[in-house]
PDB file of N, CA and C in Angstrom:
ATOM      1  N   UNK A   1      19.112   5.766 -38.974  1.00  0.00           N
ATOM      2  CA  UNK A   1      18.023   6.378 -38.253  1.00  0.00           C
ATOM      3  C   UNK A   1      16.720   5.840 -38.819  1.00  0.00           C
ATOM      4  N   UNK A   2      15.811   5.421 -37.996  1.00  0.00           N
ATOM      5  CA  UNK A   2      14.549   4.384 -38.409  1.00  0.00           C
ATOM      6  C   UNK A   2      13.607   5.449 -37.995  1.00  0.00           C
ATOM      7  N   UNK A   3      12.186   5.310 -38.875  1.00  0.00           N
ATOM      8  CA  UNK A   3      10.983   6.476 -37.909  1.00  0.00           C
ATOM      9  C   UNK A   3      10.390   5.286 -37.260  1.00  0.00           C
ATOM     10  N   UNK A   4       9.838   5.801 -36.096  1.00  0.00           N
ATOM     11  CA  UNK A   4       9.513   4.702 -34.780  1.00  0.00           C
ATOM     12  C   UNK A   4       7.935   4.587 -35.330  1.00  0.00           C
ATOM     13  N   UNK A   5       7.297   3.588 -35.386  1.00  0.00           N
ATOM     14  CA  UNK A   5       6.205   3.020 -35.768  1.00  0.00           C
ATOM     15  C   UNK A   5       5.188   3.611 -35.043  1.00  0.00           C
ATOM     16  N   UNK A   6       4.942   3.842 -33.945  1.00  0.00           N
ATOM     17  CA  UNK A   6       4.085   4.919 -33.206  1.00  0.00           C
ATOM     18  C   UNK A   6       3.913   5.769 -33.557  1.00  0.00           C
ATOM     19  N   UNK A   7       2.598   6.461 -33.738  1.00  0.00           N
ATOM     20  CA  UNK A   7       1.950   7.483 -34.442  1.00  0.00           C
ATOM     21  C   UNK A   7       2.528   7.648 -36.046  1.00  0.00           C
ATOM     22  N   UNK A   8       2.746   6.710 -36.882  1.00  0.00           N
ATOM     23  CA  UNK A   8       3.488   7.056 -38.506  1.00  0.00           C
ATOM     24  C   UNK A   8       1.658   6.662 -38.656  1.00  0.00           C
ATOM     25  N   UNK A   9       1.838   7.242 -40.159  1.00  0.00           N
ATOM     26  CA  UNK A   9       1.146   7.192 -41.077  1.00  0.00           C
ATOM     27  C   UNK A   9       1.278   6.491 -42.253  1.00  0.00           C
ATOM     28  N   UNK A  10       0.641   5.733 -42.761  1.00  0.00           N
ATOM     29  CA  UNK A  10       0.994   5.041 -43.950  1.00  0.00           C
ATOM     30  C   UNK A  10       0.498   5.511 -44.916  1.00  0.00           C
ATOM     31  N   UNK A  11       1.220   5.860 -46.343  1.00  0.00           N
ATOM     32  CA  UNK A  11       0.792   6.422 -47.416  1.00  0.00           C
ATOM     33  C   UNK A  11       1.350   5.412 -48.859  1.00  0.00           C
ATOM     34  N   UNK A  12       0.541   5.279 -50.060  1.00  0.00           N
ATOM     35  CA  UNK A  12       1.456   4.723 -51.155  1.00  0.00           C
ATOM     36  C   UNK A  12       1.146   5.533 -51.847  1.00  0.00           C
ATOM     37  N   UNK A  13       2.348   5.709 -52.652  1.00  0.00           N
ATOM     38  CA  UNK A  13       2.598   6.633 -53.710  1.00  0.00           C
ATOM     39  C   UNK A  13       3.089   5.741 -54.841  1.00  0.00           C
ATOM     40  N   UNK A  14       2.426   5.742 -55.977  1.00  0.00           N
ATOM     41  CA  UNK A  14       3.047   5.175 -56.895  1.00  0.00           C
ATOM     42  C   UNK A  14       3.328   3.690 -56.706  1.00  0.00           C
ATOM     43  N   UNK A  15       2.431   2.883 -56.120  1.00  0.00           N
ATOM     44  CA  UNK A  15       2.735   1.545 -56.138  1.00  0.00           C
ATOM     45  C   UNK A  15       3.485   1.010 -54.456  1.00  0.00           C
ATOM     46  N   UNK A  16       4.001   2.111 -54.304  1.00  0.00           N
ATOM     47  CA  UNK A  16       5.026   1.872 -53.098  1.00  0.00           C
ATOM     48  C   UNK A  16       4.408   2.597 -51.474  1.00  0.00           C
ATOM     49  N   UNK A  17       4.791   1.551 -51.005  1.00  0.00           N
ATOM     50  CA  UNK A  17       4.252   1.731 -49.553  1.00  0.00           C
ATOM     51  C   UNK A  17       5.035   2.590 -48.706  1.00  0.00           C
ATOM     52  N   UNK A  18       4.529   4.047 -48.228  1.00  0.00           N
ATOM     53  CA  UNK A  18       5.700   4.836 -46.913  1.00  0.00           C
ATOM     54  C   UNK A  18       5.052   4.833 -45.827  1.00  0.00           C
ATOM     55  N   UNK A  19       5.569   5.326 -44.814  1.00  0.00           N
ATOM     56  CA  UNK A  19       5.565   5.944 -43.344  1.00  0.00           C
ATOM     57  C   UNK A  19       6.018   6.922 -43.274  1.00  0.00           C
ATOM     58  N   UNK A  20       5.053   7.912 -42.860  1.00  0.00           N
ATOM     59  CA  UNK A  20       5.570   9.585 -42.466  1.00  0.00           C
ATOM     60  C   UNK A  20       4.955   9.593 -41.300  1.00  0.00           C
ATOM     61  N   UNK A  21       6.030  10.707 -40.566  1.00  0.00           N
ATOM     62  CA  UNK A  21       5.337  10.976 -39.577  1.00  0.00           C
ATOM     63  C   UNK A  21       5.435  12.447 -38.936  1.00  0.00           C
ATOM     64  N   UNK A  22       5.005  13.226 -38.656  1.00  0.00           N
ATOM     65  CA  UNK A  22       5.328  14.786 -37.886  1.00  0.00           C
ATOM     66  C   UNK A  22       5.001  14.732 -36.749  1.00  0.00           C
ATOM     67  N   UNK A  23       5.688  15.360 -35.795  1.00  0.00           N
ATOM     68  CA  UNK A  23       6.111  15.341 -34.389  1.00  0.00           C
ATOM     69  C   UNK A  23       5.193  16.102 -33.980  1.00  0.00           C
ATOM     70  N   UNK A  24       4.131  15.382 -32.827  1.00  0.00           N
ATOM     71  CA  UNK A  24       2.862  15.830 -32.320  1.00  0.00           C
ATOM     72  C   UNK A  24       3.231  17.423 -32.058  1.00  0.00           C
ATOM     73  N   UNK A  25       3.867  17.809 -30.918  1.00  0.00           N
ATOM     74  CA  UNK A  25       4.295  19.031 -30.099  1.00  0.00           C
ATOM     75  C   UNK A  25       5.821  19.459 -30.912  1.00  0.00           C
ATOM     76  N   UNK A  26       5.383  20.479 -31.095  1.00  0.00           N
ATOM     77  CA  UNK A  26       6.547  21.328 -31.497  1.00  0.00           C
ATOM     78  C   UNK A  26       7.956  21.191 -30.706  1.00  0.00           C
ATOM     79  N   UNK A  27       8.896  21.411 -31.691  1.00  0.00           N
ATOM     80  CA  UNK A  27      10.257  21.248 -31.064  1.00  0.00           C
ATOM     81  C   UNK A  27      10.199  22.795 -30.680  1.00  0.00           C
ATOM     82  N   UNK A  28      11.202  23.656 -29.239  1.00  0.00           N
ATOM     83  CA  UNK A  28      11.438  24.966 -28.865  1.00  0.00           C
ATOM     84  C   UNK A  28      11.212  25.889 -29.873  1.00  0.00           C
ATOM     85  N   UNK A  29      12.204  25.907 -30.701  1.00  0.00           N
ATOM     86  CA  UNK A  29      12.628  26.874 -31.905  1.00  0.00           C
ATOM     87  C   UNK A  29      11.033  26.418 -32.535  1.00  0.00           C
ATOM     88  N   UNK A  30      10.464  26.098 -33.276  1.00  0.00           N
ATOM     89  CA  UNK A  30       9.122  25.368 -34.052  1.00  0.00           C
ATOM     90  C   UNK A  30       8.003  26.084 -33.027  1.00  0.00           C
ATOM     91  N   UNK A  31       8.042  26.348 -31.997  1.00  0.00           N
ATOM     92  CA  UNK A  31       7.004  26.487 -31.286  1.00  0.00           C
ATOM     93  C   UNK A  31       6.766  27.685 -30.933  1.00  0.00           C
ATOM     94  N   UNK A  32       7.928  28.238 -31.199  1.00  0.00           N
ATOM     95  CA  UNK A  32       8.119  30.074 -31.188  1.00  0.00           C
ATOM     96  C   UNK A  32       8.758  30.444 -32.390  1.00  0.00           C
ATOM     97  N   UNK A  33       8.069  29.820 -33.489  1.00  0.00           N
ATOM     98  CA  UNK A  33       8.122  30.067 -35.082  1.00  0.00           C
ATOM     99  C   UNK A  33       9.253  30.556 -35.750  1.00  0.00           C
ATOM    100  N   UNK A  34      10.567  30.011 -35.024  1.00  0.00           N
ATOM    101  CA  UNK A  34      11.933  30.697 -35.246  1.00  0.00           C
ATOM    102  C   UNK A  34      12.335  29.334 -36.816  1.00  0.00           C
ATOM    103  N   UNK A  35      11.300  28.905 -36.286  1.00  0.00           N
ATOM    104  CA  UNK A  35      11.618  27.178 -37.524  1.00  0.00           C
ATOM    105  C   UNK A  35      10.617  26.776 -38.105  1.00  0.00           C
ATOM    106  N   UNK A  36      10.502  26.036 -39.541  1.00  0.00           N
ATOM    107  CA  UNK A  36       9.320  25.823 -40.033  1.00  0.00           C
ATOM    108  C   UNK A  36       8.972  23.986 -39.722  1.00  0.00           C
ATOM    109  N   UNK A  37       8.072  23.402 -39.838  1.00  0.00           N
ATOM    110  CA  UNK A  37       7.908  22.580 -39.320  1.00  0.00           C
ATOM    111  C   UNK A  37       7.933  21.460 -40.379  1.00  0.00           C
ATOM    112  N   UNK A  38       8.780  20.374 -39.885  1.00  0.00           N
ATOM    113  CA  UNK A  38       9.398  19.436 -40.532  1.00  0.00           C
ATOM    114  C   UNK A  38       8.294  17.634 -39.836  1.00  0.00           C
ATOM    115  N   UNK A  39       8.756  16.892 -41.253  1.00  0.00           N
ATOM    116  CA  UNK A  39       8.645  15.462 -40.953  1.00  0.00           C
ATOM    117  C   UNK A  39       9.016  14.851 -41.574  1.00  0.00           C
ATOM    118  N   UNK A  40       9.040  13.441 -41.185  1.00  0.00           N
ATOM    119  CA  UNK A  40       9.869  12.068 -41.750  1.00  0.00           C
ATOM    120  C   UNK A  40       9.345  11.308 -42.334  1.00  0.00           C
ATOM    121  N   UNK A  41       9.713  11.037 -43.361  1.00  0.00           N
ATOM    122  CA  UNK A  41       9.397   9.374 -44.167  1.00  0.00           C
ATOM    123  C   UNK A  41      10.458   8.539 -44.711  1.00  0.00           C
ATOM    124  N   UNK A  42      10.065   7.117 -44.864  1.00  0.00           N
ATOM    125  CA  UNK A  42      10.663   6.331 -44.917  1.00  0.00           C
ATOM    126  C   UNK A  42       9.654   5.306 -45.523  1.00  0.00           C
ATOM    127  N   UNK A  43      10.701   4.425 -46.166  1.00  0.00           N
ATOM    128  CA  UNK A  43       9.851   3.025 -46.716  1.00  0.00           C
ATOM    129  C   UNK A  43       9.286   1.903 -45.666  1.00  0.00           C
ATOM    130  N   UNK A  44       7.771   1.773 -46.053  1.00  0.00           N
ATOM    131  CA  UNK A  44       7.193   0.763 -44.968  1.00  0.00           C
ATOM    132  C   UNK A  44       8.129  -0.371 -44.489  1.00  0.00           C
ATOM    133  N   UNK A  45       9.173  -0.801 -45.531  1.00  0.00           N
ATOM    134  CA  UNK A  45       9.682  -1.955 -44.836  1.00  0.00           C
ATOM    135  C   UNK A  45      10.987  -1.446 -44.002  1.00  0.00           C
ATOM    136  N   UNK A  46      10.821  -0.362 -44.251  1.00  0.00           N
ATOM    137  CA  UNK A  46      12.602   0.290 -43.112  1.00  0.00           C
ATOM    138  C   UNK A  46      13.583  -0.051 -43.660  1.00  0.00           C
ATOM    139  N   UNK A  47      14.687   0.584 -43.325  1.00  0.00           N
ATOM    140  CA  UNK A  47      15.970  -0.094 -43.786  1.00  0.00           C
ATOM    141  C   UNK A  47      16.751   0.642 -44.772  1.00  0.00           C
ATOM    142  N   UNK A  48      16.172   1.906 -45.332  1.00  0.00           N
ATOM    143  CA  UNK A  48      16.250   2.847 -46.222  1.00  0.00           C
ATOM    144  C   UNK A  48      16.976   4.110 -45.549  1.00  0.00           C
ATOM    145  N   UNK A  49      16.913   4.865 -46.484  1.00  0.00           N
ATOM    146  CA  UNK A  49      17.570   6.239 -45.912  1.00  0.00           C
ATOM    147  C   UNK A  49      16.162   6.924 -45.446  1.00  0.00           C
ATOM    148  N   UNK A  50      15.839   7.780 -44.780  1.00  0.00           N
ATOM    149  CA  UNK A  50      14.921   8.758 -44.310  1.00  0.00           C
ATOM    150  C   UNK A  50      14.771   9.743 -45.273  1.00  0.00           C
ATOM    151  N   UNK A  51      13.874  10.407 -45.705  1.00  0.00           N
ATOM    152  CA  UNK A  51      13.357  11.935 -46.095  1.00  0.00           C
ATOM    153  C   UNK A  51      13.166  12.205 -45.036  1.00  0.00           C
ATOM    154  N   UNK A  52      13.898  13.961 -44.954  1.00  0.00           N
ATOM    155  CA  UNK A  52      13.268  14.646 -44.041  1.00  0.00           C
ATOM    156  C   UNK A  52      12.645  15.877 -44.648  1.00  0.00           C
ATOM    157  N   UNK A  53      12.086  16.412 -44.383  1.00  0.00           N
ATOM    158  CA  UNK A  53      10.959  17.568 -45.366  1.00  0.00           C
ATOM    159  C   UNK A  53      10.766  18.786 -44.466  1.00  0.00           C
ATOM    160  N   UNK A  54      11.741  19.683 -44.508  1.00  0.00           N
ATOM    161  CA  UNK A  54      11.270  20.874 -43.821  1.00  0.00           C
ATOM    162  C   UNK A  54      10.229  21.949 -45.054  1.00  0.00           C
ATOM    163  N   UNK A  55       9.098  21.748 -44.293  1.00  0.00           N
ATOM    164  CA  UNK A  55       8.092  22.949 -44.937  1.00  0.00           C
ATOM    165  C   UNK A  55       8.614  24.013 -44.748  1.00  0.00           C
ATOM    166  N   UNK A  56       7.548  25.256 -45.656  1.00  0.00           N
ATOM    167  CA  UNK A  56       7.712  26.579 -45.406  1.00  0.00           C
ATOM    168  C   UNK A  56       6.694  27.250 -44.231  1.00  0.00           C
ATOM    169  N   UNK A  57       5.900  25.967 -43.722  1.00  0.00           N
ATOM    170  CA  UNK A  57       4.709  26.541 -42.815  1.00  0.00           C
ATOM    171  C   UNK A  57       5.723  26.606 -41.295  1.00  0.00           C
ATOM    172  N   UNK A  58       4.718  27.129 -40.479  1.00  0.00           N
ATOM    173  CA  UNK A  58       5.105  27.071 -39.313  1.00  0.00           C
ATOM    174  C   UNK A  58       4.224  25.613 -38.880  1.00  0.00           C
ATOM    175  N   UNK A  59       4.569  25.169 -37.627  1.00  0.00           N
ATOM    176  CA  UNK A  59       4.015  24.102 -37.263  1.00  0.00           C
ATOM    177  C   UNK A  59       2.640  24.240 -36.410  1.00  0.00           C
ATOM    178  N   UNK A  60       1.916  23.449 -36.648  1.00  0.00           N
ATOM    179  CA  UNK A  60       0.490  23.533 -36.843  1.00  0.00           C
ATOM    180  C   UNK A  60       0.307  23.773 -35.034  1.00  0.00           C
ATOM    181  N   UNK A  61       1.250  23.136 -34.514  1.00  0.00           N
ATOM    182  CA  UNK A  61       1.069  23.319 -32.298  1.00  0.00           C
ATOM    183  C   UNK A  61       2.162  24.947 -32.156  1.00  0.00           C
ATOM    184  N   UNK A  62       2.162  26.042 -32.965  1.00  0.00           N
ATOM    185  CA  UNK A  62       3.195  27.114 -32.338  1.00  0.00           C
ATOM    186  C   UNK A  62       2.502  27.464 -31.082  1.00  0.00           C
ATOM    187  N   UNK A  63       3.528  28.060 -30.316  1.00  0.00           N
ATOM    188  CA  UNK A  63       2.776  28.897 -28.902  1.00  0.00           C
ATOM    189  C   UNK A  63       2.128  30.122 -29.272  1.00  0.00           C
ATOM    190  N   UNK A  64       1.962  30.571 -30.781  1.00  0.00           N
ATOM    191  CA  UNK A  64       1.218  31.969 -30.939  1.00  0.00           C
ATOM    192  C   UNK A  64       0.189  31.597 -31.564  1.00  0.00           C
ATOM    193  N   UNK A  65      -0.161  30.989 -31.727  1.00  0.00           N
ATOM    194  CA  UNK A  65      -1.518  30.913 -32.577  1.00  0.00           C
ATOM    195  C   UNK A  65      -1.160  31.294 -34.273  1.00  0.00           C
ATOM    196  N   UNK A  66       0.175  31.200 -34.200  1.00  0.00           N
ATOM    197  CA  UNK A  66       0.299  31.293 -36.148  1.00  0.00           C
ATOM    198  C   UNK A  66      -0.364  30.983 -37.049  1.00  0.00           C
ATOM    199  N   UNK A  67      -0.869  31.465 -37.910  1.00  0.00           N
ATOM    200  CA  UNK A  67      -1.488  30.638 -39.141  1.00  0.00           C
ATOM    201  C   UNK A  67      -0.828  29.414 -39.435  1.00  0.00           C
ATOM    202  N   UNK A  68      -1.325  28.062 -39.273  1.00  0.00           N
ATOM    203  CA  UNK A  68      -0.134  27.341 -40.031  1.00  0.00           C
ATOM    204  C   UNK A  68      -1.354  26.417 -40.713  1.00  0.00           C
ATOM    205  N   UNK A  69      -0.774  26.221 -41.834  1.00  0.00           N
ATOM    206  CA  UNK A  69      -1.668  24.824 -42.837  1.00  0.00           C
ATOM    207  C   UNK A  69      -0.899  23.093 -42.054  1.00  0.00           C
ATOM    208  N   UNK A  70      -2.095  22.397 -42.562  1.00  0.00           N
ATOM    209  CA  UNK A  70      -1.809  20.910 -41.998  1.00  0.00           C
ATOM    210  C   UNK A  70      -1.038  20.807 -42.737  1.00  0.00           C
ATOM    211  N   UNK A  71      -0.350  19.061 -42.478  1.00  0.00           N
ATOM    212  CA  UNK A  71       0.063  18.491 -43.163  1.00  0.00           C
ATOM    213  C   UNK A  71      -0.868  16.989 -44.059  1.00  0.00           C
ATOM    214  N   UNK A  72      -0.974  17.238 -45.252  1.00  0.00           N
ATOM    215  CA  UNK A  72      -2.064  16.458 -45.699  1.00  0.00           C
ATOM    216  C   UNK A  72      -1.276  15.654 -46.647  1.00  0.00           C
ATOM    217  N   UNK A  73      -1.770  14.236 -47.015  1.00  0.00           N
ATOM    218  CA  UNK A  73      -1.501  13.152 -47.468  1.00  0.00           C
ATOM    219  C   UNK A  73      -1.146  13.598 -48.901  1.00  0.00           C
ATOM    220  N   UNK A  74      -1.874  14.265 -49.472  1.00  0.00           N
ATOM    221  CA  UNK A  74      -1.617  14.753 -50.896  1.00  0.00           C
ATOM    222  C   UNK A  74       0.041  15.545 -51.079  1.00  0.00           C
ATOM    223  N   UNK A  75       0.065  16.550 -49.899  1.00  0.00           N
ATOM    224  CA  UNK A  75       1.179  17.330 -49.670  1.00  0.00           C
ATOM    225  C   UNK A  75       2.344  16.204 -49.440  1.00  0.00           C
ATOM    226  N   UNK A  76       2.386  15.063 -49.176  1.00  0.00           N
ATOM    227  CA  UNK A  76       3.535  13.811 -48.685  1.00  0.00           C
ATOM    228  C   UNK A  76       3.701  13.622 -50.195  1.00  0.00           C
ATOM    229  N   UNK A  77       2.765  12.851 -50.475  1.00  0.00           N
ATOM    230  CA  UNK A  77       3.085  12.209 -52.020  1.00  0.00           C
ATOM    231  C   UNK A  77       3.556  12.728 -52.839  1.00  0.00           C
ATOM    232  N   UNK A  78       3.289  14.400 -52.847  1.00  0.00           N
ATOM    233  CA  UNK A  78       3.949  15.131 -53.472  1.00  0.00           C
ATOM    234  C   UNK A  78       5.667  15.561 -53.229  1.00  0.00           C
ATOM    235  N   UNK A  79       5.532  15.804 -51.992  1.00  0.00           N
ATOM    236  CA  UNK A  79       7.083  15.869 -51.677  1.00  0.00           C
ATOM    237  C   UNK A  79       7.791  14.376 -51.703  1.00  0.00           C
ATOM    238  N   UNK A  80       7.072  13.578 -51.933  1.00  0.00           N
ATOM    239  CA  UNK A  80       8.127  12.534 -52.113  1.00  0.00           C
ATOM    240  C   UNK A  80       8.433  12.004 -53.575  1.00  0.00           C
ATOM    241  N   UNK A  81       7.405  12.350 -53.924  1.00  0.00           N
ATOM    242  CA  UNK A  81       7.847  12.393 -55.499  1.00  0.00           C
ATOM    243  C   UNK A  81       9.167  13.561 -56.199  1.00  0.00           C
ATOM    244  N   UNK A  82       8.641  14.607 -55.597  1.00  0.00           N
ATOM    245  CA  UNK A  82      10.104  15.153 -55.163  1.00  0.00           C
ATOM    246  C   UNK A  82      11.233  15.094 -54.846  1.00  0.00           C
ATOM    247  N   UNK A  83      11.227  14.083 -54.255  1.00  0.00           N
ATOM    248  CA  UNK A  83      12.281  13.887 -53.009  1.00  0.00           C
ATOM    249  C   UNK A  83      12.920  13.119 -54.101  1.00  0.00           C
ATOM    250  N   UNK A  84      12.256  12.393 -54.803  1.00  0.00           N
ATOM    251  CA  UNK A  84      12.555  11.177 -55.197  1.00  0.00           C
ATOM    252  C   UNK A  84      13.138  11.315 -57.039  1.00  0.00           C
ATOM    253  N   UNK A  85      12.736  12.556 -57.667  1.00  0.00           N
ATOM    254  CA  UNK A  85      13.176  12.973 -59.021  1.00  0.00           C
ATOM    255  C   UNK A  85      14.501  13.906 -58.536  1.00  0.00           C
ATOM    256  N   UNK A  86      14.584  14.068 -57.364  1.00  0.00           N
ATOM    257  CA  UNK A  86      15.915  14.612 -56.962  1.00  0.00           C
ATOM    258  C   UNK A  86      16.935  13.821 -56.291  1.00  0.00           C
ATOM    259  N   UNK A  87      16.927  12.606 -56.074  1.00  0.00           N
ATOM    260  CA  UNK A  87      17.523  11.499 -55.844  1.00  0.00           C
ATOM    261  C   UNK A  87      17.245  11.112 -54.996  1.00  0.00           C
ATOM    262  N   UNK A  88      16.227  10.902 -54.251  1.00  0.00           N
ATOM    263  CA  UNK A  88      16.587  10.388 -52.715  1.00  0.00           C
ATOM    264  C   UNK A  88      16.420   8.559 -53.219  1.00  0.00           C
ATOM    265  N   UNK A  89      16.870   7.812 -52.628  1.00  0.00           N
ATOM    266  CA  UNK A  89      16.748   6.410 -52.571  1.00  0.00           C
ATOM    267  C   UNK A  89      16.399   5.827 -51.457  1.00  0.00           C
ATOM    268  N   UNK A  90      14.867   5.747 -51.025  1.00  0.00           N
ATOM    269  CA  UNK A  90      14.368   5.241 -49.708  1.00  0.00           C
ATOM    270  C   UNK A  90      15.037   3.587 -49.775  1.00  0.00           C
ATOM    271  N   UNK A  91      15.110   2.494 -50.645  1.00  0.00           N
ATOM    272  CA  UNK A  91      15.012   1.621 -50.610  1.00  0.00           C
ATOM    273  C   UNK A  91      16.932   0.996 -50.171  1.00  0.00           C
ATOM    274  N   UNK A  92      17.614   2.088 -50.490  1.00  0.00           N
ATOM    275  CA  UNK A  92      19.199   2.048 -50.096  1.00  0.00           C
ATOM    276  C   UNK A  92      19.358   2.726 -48.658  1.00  0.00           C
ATOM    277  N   UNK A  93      20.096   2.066 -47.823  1.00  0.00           N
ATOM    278  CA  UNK A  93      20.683   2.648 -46.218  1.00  0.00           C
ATOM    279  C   UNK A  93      21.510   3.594 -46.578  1.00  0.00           C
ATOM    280  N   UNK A  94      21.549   4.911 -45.860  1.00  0.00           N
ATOM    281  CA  UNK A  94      22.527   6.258 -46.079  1.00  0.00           C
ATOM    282  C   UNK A  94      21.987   6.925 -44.965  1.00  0.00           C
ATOM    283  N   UNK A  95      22.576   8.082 -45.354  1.00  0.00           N
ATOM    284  CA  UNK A  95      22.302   9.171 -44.558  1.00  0.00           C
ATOM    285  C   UNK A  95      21.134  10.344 -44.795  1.00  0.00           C
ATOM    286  N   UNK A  96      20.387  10.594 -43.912  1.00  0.00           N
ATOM    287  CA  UNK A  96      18.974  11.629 -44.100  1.00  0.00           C
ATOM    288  C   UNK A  96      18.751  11.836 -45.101  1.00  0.00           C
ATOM    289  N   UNK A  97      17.923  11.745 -46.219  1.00  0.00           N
ATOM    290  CA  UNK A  97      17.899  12.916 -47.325  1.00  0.00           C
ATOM    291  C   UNK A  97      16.892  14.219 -47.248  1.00  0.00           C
ATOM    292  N   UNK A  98      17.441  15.510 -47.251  1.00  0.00           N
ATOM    293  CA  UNK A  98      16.705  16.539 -47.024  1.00  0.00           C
ATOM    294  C   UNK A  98      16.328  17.201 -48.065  1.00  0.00           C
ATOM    295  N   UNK A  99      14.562  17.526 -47.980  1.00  0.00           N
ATOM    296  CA  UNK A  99      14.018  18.385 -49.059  1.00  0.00           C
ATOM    297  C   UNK A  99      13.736  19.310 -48.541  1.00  0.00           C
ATOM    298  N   UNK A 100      14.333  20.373 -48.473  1.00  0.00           N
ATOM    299  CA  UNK A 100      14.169  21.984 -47.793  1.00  0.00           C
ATOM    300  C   UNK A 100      13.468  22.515 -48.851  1.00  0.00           C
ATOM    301  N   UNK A 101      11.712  22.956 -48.143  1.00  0.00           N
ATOM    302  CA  UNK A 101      11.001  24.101 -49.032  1.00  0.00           C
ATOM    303  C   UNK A 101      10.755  25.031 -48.633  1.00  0.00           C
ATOM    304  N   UNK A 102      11.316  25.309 -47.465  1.00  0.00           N
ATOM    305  CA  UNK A 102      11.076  26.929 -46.518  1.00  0.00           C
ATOM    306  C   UNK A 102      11.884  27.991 -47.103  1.00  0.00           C
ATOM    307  N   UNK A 103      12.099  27.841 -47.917  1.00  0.00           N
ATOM    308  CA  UNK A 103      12.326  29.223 -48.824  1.00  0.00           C
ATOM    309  C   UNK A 103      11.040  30.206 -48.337  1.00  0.00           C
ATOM    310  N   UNK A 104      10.970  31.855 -48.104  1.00  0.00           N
ATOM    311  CA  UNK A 104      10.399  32.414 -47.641  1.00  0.00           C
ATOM    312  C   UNK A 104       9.664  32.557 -46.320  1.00  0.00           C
ATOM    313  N   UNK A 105      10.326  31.331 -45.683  1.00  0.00           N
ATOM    314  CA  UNK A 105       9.909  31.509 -44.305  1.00  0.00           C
ATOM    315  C   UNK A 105      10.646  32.398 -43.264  1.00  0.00           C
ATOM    316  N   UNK A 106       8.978  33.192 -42.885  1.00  0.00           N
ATOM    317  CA  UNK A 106       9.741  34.774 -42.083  1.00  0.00           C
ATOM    318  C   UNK A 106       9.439  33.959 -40.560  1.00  0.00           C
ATOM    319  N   UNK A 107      10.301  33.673 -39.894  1.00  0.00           N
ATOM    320  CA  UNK A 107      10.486  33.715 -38.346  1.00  0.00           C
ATOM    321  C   UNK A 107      10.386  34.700 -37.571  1.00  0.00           C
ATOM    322  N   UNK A 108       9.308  34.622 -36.479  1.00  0.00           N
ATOM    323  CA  UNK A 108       9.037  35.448 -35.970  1.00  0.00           C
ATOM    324  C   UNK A 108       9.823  36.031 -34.990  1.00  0.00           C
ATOM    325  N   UNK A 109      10.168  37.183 -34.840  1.00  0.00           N
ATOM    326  CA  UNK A 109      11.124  37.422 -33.890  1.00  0.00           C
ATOM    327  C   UNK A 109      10.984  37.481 -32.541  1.00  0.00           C
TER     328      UNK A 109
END
């Protein structure tokens, strides 16, 4: 699974070049705050496994007007440094690696 070059963001962390990206419009569940809002990174040159990063926020487009915080460049580098003292290996092909931080996320009913 590759993140599609349209709308990514480029960030370096530590010497190393990524692409993240979060999904303009909310997915169903994300948009009626049943889910917290997630995005992808991957190494600029592709070819790696994916991070996927579900936050504890809701996503910044819900249909209620939720409080939700952005997603900011500082907040990436950080979770990927994360991602990355917990094993993820962007630079090896595998399967997704997921950093779940929605611990305490209340979904709205």
């Amino acid at each position: 699974m590759a993140l599609g070059k349209k709308g990514a963001r480029r960030i370096v962390v530590d010497g190393v070049t990524y692409r993240w990206r979060l999904r303009r419009r909310p997915t169903y569940s994300q948009a009626l705050c049943w889910s917290p809002c997630t995005y992808a990174v991957e190494c600029a040159d592709g070819g790696g496994a994916v991070l996927v990063v579900t936050t504890g926020a809701p996503h910044p487009g819900n249909w209620f007007g939720r409080p939700a915080t952005p997603v900011l460049p500082v907040d990436v580098a950080g979770h990927i440094r994360m991602a990355l003292s917990r094993g993820w290996a962007p630079d090896r092909p595998g399967s997704p690696f997921s950093l779940d931080l929605s611990e305490g996320f209340a979904a709205s009913p």
